[in-house]
PDB file of N, CA and C in Angstrom:
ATOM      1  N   UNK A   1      10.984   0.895  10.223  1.00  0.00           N
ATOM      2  CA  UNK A   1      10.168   1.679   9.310  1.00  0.00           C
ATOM      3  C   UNK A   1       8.851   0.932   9.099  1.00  0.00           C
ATOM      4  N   UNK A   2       7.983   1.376   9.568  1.00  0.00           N
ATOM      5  CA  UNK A   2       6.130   0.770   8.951  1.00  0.00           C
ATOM      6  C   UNK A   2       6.447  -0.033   7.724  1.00  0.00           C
ATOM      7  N   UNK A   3       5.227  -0.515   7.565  1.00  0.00           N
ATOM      8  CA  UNK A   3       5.589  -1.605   6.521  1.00  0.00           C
ATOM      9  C   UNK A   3       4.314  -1.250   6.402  1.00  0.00           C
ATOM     10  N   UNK A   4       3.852  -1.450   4.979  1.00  0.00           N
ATOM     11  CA  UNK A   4       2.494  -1.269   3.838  1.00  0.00           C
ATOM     12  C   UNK A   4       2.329  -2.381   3.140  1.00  0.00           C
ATOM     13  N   UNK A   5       0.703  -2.718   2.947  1.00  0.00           N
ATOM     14  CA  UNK A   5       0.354  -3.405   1.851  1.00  0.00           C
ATOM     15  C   UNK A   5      -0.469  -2.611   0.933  1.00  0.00           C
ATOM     16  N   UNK A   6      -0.107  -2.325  -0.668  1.00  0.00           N
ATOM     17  CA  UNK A   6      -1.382  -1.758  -1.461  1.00  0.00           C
ATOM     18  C   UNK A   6      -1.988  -2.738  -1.983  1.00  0.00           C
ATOM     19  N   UNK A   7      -3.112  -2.781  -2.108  1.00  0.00           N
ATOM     20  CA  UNK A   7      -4.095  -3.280  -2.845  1.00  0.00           C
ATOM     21  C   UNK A   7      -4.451  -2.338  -4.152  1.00  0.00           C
ATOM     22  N   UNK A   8      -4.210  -2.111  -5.063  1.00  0.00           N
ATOM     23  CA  UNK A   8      -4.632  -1.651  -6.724  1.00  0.00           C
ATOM     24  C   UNK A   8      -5.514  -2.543  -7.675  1.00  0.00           C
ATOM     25  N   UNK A   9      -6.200  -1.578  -8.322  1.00  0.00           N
ATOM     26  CA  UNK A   9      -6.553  -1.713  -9.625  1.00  0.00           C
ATOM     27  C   UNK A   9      -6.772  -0.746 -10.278  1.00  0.00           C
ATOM     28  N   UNK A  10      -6.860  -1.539 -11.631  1.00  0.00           N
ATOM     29  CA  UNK A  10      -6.826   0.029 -12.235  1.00  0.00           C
ATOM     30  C   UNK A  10      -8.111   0.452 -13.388  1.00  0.00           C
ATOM     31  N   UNK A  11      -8.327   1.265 -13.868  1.00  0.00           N
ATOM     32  CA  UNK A  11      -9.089   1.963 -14.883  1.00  0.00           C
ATOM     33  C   UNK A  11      -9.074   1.393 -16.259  1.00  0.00           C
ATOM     34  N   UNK A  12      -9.902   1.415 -17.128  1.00  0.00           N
ATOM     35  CA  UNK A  12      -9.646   0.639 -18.068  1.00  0.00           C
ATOM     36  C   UNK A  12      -8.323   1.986 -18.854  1.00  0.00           C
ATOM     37  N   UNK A  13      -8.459   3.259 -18.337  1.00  0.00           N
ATOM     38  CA  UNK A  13      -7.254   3.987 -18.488  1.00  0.00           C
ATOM     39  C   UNK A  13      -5.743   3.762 -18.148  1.00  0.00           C
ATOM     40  N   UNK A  14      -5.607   3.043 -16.398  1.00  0.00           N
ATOM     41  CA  UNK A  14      -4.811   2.388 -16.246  1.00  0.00           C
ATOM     42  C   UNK A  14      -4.304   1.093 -17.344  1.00  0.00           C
ATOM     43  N   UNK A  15      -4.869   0.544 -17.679  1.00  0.00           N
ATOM     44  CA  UNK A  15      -4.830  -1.026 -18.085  1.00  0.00           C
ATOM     45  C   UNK A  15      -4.274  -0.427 -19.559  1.00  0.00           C
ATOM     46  N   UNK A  16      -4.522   1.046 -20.043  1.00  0.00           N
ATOM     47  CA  UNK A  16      -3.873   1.298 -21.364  1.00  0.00           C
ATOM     48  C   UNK A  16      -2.042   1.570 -20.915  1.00  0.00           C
ATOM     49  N   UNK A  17      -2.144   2.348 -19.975  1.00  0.00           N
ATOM     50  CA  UNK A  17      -0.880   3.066 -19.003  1.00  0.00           C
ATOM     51  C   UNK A  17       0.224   1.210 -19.150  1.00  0.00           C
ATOM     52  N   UNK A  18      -0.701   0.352 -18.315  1.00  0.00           N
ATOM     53  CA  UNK A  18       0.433  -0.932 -18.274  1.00  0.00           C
ATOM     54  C   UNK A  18       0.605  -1.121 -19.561  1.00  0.00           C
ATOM     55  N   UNK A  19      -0.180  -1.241 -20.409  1.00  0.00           N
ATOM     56  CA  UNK A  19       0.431  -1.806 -21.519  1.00  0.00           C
ATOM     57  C   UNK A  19       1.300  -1.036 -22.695  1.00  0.00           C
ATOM     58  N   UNK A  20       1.319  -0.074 -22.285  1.00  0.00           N
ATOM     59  CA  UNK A  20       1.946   0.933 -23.014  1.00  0.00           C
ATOM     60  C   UNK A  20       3.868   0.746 -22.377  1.00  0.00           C
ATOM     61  N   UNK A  21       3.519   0.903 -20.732  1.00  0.00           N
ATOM     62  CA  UNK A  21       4.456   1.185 -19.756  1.00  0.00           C
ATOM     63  C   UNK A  21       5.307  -0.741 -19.563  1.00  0.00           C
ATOM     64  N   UNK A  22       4.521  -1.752 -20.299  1.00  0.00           N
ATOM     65  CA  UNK A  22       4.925  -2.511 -19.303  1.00  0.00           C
ATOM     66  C   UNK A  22       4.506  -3.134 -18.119  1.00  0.00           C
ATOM     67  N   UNK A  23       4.902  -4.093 -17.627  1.00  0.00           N
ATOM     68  CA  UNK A  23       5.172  -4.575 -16.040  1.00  0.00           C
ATOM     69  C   UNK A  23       6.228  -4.213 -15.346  1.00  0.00           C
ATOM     70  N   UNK A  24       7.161  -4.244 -15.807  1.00  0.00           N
ATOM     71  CA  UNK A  24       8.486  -3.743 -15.358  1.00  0.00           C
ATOM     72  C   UNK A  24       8.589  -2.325 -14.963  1.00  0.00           C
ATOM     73  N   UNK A  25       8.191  -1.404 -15.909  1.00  0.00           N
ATOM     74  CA  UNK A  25       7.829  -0.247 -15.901  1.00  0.00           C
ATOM     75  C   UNK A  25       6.922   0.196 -15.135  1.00  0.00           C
ATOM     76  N   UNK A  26       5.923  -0.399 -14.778  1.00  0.00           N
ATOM     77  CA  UNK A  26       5.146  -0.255 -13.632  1.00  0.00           C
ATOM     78  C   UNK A  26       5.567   0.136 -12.458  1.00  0.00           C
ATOM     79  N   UNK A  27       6.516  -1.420 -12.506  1.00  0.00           N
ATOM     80  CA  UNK A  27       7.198  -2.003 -11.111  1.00  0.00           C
ATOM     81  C   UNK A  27       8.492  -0.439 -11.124  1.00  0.00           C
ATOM     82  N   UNK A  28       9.039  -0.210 -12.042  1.00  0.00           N
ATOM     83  CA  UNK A  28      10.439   0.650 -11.508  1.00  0.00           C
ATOM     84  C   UNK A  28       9.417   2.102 -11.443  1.00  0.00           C
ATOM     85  N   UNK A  29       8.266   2.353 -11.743  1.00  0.00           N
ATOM     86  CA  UNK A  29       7.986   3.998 -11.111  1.00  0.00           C
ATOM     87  C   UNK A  29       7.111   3.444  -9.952  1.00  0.00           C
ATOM     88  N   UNK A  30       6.607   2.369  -9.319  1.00  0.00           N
ATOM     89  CA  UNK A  30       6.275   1.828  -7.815  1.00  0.00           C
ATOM     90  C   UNK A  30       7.240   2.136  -7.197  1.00  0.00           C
ATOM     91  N   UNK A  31       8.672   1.535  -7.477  1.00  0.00           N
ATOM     92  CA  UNK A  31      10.072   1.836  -6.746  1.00  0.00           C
ATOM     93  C   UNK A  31      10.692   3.201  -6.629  1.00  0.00           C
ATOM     94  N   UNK A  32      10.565   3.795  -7.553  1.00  0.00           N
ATOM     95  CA  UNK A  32      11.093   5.150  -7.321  1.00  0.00           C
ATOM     96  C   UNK A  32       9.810   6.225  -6.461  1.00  0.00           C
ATOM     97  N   UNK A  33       8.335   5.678  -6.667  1.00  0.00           N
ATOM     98  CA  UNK A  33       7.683   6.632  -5.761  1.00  0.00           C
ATOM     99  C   UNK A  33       8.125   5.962  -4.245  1.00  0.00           C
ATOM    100  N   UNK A  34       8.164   4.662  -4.131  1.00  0.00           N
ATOM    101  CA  UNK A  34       8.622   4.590  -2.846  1.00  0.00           C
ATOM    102  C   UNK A  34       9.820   5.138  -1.962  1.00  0.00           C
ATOM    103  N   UNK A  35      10.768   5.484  -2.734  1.00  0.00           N
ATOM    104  CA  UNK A  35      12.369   5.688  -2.262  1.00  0.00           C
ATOM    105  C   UNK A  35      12.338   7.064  -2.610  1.00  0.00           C
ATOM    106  N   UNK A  36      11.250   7.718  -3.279  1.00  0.00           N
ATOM    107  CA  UNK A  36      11.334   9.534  -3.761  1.00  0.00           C
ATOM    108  C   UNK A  36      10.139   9.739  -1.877  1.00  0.00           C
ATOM    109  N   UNK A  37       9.754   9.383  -1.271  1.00  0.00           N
ATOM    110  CA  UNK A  37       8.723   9.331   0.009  1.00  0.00           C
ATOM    111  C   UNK A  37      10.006   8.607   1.373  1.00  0.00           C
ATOM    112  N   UNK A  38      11.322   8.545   0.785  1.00  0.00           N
ATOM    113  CA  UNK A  38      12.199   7.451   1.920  1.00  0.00           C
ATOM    114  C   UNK A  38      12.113   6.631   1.960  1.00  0.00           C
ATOM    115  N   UNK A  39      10.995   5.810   1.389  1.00  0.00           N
ATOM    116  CA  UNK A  39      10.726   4.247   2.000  1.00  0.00           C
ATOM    117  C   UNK A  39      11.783   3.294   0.906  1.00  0.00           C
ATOM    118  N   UNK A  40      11.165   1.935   0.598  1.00  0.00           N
ATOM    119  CA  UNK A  40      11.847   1.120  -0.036  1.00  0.00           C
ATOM    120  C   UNK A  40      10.411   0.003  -0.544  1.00  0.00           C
ATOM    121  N   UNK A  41      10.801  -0.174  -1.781  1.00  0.00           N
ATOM    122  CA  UNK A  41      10.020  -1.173  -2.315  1.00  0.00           C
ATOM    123  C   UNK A  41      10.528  -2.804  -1.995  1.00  0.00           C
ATOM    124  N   UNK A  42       9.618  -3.624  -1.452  1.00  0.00           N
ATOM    125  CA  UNK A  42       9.672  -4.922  -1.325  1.00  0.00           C
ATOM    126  C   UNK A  42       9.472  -5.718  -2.295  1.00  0.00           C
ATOM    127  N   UNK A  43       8.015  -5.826  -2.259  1.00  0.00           N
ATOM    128  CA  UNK A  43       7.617  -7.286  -3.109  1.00  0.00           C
ATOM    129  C   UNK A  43       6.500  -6.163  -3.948  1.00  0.00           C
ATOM    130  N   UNK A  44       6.653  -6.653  -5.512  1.00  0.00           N
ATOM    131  CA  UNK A  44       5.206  -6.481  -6.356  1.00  0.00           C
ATOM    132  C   UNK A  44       4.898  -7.143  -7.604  1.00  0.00           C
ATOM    133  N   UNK A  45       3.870  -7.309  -7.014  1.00  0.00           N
ATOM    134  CA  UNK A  45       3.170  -8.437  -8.213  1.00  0.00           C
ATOM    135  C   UNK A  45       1.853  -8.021  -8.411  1.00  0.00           C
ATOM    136  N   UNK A  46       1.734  -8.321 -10.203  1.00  0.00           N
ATOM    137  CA  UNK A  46      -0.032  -8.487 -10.526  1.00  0.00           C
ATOM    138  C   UNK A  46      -0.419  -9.740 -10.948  1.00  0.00           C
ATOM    139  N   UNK A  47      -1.511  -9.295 -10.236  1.00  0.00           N
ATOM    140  CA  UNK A  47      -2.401 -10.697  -9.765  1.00  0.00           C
ATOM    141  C   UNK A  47      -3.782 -10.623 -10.534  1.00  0.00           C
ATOM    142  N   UNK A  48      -4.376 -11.758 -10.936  1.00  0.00           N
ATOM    143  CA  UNK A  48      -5.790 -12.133 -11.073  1.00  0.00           C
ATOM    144  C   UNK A  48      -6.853 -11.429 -10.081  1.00  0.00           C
ATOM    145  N   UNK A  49      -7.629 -10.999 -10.488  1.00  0.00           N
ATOM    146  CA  UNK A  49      -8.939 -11.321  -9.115  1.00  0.00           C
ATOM    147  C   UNK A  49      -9.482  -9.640  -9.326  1.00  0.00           C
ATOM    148  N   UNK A  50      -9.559  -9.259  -8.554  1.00  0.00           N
ATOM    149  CA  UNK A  50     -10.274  -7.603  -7.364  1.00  0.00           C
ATOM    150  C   UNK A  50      -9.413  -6.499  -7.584  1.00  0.00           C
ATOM    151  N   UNK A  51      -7.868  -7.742  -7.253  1.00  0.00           N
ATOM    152  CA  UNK A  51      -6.862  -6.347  -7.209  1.00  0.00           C
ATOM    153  C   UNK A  51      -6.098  -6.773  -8.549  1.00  0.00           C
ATOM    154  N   UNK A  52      -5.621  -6.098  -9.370  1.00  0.00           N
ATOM    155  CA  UNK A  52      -4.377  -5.849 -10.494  1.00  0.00           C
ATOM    156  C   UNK A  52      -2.857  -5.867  -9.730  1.00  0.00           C
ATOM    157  N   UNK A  53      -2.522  -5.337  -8.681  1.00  0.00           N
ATOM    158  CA  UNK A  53      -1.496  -4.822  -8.641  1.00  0.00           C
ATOM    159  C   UNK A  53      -1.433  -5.566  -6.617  1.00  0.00           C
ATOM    160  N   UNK A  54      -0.289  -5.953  -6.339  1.00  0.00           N
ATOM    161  CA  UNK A  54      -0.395  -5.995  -4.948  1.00  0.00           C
ATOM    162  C   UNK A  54       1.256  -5.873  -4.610  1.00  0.00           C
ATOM    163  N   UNK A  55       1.423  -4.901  -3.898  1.00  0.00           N
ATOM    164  CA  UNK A  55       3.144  -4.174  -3.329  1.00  0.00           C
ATOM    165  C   UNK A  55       2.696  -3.822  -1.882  1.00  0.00           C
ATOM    166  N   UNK A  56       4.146  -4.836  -1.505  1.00  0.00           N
ATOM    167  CA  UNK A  56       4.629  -4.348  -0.198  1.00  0.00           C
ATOM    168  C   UNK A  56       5.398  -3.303  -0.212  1.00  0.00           C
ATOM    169  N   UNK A  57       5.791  -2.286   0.924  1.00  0.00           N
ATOM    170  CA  UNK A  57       6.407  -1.350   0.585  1.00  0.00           C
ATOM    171  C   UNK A  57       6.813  -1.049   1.967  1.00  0.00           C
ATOM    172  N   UNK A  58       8.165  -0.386   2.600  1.00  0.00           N
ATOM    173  CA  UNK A  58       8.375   0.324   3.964  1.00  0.00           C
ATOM    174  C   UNK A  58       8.469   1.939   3.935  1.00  0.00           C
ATOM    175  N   UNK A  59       7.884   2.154   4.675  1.00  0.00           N
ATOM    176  CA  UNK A  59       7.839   4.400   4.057  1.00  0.00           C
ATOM    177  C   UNK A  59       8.185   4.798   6.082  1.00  0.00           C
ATOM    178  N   UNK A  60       8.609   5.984   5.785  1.00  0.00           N
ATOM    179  CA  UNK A  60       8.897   6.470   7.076  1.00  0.00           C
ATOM    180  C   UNK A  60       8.144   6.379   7.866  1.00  0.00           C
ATOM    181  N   UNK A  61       7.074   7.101   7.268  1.00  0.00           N
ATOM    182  CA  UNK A  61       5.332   7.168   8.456  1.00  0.00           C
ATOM    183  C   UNK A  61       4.341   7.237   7.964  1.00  0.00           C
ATOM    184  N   UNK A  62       3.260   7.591   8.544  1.00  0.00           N
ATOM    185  CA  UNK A  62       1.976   7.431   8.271  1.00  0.00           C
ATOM    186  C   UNK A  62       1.511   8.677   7.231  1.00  0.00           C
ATOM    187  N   UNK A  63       2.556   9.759   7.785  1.00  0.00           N
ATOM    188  CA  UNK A  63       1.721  10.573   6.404  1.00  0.00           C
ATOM    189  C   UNK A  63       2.581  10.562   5.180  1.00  0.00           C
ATOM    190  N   UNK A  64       3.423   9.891   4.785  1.00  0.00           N
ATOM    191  CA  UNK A  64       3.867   9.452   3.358  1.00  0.00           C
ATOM    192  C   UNK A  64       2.630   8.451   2.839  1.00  0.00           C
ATOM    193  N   UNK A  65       2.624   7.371   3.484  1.00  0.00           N
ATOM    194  CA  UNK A  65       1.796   6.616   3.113  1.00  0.00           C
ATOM    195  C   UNK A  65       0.436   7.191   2.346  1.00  0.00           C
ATOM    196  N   UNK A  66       0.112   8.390   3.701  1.00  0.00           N
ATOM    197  CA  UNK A  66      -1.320   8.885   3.041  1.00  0.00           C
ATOM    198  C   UNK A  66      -0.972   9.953   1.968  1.00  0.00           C
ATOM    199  N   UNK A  67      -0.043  10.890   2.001  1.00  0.00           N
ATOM    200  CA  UNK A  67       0.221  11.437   0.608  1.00  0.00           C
ATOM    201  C   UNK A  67       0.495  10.455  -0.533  1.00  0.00           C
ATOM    202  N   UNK A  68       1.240   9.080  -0.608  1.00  0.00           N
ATOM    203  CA  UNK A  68       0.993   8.666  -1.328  1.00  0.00           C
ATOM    204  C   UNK A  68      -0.674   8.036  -1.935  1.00  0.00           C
ATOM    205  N   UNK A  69      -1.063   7.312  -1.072  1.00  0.00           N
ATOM    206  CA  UNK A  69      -2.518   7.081  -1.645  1.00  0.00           C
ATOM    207  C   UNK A  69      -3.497   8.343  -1.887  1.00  0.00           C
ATOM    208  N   UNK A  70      -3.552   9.174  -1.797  1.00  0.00           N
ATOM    209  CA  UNK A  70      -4.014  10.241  -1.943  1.00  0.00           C
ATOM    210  C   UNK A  70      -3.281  11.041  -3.467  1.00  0.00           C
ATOM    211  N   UNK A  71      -2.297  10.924  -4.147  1.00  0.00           N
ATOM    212  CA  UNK A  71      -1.653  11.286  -5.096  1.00  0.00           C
ATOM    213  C   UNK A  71      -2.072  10.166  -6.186  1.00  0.00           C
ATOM    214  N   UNK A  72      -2.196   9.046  -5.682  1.00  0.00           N
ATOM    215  CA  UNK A  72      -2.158   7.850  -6.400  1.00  0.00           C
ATOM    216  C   UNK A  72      -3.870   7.723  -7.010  1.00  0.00           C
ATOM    217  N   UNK A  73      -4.517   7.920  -5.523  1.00  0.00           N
ATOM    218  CA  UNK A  73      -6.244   7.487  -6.509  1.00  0.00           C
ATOM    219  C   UNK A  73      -7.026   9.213  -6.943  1.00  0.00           C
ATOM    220  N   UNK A  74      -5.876  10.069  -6.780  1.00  0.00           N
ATOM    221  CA  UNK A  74      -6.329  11.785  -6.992  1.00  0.00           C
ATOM    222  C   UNK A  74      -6.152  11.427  -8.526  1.00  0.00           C
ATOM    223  N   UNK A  75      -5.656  10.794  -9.357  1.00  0.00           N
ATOM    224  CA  UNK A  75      -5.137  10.657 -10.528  1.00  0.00           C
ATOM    225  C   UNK A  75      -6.576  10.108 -10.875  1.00  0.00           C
ATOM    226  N   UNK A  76      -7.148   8.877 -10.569  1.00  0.00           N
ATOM    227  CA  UNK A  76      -8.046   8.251 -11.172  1.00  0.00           C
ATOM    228  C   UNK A  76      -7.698   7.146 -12.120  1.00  0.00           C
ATOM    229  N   UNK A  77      -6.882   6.740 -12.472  1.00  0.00           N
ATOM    230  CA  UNK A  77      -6.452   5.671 -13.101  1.00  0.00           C
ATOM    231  C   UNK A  77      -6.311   4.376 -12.443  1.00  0.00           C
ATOM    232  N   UNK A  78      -6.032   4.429 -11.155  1.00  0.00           N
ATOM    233  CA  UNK A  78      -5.757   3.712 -10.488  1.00  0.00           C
ATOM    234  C   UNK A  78      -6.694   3.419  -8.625  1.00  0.00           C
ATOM    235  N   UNK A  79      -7.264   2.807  -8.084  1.00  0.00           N
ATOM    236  CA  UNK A  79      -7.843   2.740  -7.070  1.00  0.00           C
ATOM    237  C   UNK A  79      -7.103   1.860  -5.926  1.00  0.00           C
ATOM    238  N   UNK A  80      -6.351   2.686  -5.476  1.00  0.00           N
ATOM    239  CA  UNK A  80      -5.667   2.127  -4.054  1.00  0.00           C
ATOM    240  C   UNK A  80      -6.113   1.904  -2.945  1.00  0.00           C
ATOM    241  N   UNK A  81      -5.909   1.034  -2.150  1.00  0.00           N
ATOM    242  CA  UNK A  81      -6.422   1.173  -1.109  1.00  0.00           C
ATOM    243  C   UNK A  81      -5.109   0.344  -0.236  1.00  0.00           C
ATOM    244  N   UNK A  82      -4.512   0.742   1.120  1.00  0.00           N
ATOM    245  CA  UNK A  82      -3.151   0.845   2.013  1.00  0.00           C
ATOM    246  C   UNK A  82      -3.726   0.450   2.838  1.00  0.00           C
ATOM    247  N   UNK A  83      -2.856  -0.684   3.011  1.00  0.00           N
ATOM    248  CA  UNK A  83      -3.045  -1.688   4.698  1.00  0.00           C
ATOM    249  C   UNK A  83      -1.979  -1.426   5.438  1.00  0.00           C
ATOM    250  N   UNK A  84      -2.401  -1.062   6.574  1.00  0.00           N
ATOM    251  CA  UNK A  84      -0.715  -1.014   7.461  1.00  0.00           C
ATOM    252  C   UNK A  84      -0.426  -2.564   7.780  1.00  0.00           C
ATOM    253  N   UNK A  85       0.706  -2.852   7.870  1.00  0.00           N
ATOM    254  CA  UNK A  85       1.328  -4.370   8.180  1.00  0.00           C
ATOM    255  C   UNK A  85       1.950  -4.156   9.512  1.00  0.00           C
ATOM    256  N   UNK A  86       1.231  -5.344  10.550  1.00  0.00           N
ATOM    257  CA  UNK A  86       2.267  -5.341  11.676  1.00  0.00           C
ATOM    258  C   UNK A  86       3.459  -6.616  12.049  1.00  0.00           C
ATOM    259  N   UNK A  87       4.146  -6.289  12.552  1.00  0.00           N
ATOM    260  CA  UNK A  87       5.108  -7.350  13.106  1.00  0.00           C
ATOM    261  C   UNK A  87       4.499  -8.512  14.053  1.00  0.00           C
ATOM    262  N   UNK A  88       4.770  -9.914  14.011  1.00  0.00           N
ATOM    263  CA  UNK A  88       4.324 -10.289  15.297  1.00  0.00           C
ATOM    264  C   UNK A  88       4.991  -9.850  16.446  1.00  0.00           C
ATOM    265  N   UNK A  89       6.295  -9.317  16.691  1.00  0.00           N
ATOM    266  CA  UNK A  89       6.384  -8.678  17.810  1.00  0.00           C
ATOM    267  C   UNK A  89       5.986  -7.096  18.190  1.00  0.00           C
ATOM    268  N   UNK A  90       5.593  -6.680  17.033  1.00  0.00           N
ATOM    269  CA  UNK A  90       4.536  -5.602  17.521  1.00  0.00           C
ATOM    270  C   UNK A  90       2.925  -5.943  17.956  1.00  0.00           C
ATOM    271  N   UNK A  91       2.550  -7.252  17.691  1.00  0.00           N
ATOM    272  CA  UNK A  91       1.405  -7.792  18.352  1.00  0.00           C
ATOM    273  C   UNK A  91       1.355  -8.414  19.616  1.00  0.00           C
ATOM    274  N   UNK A  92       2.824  -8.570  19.595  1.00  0.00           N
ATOM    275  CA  UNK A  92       2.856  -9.287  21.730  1.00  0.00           C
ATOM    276  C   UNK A  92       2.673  -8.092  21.508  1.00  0.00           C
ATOM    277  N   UNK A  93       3.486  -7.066  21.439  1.00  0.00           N
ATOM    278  CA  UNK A  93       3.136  -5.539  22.243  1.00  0.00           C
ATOM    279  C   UNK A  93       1.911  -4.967  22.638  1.00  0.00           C
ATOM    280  N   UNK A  94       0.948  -5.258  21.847  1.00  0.00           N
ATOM    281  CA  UNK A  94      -0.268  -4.594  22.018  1.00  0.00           C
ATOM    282  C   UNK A  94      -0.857  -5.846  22.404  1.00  0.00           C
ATOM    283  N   UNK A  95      -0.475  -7.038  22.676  1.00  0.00           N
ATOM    284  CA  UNK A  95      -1.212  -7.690  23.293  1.00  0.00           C
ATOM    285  C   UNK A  95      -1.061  -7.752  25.190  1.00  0.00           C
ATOM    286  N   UNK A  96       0.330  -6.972  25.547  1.00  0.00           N
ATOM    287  CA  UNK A  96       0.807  -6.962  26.667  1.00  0.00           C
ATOM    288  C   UNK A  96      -0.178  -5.435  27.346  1.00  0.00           C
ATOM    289  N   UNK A  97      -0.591  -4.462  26.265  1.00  0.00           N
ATOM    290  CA  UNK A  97      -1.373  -3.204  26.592  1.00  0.00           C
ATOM    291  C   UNK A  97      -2.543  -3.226  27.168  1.00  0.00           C
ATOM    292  N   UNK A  98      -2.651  -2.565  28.357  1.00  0.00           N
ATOM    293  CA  UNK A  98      -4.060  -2.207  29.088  1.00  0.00           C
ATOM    294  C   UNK A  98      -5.084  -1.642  28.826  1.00  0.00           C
ATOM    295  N   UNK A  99      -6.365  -2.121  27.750  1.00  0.00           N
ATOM    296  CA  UNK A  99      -7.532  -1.640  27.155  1.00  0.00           C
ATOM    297  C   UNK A  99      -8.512  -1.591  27.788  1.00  0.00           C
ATOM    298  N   UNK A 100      -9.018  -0.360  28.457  1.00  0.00           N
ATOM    299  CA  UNK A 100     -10.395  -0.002  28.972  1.00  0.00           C
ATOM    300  C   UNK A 100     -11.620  -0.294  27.856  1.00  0.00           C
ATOM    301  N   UNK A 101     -11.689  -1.314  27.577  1.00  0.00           N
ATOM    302  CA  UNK A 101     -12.816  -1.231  26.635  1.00  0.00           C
ATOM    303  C   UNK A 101     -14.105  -2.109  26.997  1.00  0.00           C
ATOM    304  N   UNK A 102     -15.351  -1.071  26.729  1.00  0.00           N
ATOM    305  CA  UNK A 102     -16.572  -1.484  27.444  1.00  0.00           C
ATOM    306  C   UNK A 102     -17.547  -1.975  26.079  1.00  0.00           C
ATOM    307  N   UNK A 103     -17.585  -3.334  25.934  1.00  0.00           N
ATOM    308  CA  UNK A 103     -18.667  -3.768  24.703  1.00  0.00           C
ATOM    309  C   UNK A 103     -19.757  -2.839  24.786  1.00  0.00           C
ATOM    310  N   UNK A 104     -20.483  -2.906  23.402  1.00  0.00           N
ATOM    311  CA  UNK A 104     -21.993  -2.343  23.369  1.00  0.00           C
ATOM    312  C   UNK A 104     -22.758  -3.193  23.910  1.00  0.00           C
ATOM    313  N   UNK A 105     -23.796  -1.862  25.003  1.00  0.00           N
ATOM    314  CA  UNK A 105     -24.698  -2.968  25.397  1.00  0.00           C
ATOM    315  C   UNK A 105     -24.356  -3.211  26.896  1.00  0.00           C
ATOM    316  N   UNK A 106     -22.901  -3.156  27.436  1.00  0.00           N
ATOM    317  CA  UNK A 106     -22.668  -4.074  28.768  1.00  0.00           C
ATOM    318  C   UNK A 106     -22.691  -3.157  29.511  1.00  0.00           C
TER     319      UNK A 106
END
């Protein structure tokens, strides 16, 4: 199953939502949107810095993922942004693949 990284933060609307909701509470409706999409929640933590919020997550495919981020920053409370995560043995793979690719310029 794909594997996700979100990057979040949130609204000073959000930041009322956590404190109302919790961390925990956060964390168990992260888990249930993940497993209500098939996937499964990994790791989540908030952090200092850019981002508030950072969860790993595994979802079936690519368009859960994007219905989720798309449900998630349609709200406005919150600003997501989804990294796909690869395996290192999905990187031999594409490192073993035949790329026709012509630089700019050459």
């Amino acid at each position: 199953m794909p594997k996700y990284l979100w990057q979040a933060s949130y609204t000073s609307d959000g930041v009322k939502g956590v404190l109302q909701d919790g961390g925990t509470g956060r964390r168990a409706a992260i888990q249930k949107l993940a497993e209500g999409l098939g996937g499964r929640l990994e790791a989540f933590y908030f952090a200092f810095g850019s981002d508030d919020v950072i969860v790993i997550a595994d979802l079936p495919d690519q368009k859960s993922a994007a219905a989720l981020g798309l449900a998630v920053n349609a709200d406005g409370r919150t600003r997501l942004k989804t990294v796909v995560l690869l395996t290192p043995e999905e990187i031999d793979q594409a490192a073993k693949m035949s790329v026709d690719y012509r630089p700019p310029g050459a």
